[in-house]
C-alpha atoms as a PDB file:
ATOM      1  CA  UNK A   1     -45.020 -12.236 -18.823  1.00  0.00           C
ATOM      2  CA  UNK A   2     -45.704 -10.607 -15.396  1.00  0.00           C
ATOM      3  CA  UNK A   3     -44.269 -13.396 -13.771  1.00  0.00           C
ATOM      4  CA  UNK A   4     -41.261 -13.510 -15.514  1.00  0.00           C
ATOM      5  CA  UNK A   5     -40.866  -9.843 -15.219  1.00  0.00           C
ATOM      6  CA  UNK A   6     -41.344  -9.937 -11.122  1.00  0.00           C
ATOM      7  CA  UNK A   7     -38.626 -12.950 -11.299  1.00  0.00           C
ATOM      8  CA  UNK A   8     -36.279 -10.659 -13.066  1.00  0.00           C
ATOM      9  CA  UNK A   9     -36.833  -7.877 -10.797  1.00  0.00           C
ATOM     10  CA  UNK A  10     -36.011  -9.886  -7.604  1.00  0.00           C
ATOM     11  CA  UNK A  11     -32.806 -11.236  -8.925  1.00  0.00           C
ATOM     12  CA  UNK A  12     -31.631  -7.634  -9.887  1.00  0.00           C
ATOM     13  CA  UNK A  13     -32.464  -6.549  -6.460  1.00  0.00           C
ATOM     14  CA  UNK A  14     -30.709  -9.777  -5.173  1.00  0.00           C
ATOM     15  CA  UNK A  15     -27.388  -8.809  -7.335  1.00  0.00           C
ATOM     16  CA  UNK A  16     -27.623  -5.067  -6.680  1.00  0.00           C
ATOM     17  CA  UNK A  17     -28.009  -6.326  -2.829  1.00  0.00           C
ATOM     18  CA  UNK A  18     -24.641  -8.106  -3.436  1.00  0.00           C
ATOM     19  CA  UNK A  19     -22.837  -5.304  -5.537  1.00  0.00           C
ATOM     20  CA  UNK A  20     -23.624  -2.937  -2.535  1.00  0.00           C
ATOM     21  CA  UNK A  21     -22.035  -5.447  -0.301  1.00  0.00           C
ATOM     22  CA  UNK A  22     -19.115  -5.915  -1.958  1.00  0.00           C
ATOM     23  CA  UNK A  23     -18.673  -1.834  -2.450  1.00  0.00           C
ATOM     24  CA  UNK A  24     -19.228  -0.991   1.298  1.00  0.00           C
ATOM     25  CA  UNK A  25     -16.279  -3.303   1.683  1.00  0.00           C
ATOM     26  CA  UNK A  26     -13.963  -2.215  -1.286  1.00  0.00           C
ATOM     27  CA  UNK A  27     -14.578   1.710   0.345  1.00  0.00           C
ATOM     28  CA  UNK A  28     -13.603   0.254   3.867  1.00  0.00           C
ATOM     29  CA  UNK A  29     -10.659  -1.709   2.192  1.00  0.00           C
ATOM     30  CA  UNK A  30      -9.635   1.538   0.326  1.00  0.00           C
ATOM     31  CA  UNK A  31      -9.604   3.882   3.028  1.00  0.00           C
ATOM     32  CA  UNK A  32      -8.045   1.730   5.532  1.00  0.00           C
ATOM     33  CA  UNK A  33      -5.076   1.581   2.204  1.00  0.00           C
ATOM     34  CA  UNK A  34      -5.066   5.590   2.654  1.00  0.00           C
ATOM     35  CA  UNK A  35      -4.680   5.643   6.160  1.00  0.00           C
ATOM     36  CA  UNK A  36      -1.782   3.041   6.034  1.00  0.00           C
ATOM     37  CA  UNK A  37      -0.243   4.837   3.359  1.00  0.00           C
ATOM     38  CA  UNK A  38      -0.487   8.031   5.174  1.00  0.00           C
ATOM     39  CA  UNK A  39       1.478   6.206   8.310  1.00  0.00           C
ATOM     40  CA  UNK A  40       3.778   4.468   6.510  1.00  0.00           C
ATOM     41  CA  UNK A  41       4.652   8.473   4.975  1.00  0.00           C
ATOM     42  CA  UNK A  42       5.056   9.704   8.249  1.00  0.00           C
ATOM     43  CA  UNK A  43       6.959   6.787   9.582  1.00  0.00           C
ATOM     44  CA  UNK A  44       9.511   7.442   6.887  1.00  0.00           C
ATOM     45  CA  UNK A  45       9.116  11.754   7.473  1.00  0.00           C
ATOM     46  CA  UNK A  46       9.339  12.121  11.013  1.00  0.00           C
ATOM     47  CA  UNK A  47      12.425  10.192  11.623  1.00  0.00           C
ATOM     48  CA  UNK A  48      14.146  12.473   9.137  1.00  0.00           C
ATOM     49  CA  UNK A  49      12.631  15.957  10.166  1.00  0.00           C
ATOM     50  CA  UNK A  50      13.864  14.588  14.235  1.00  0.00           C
ATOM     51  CA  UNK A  51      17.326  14.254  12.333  1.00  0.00           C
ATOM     52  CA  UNK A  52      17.506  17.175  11.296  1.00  0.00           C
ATOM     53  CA  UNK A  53      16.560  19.236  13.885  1.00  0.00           C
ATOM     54  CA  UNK A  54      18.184  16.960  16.979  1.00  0.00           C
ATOM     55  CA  UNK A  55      21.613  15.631  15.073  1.00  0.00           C
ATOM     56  CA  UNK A  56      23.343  18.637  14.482  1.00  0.00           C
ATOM     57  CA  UNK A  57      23.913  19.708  18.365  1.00  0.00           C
ATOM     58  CA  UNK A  58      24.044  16.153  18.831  1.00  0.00           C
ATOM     59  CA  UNK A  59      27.276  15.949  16.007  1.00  0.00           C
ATOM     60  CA  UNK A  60      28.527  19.345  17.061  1.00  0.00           C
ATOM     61  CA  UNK A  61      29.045  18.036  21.305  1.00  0.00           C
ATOM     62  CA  UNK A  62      30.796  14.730  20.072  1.00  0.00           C
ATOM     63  CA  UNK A  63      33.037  16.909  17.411  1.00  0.00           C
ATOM     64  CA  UNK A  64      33.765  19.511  20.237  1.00  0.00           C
ATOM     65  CA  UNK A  65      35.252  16.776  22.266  1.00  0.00           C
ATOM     66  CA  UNK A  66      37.177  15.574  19.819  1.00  0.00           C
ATOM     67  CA  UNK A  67      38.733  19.092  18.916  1.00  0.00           C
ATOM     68  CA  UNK A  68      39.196  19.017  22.095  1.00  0.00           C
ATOM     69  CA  UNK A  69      41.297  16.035  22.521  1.00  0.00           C
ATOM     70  CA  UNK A  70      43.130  16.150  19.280  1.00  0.00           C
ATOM     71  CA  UNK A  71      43.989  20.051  19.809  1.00  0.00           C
ATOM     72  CA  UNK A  72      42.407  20.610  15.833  1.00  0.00           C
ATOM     73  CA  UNK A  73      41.417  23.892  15.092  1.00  0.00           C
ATOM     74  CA  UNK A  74      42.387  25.284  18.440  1.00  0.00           C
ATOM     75  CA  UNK A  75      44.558  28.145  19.742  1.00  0.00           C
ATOM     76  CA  UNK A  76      47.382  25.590  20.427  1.00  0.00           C
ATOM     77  CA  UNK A  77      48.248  24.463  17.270  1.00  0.00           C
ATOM     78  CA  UNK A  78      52.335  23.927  17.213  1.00  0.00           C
ATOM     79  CA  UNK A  79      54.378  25.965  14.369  1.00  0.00           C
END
């Protein structure tokens, strides 16, 4: 009975051995999935937040020229 209980023992410790491999790699798995998650958020925010803040001077220049051109909403509009 003691022998069989030392055999169980030492193949418990072998499968716990092998659980605790396979969980030190499903945590490294899972936080590389949160760090990639948290880049693939900020590769879709910070585009839009530089859109916002850069664009409108950006849109107002090129509509200024062509108000400009086109004489719209000027001084010089013909009756």
């Amino acid at each position: 009975m003691d022998e069989e209980l030392k055999k169980l023992l030492e193949d418990n410790l072998a499968k716990n051995e092998e659980i605790y491999q396979i969980s030190q790699k499903l945590k490294s798995y899972l936080l590389l999935a949160q760090i990639m998650s948290i880049v693939r958020i900020l590769i879709i925010v910070v585009p839009i937040i530089l859109a916002i803040l850069y664009l409108p001077p950006f849109l107002e220049s090129i509509f200024g020229q062509y108000r400009e051109i086109l004489n719209i909403g000027g001084k010089n509009l013909p009756l």
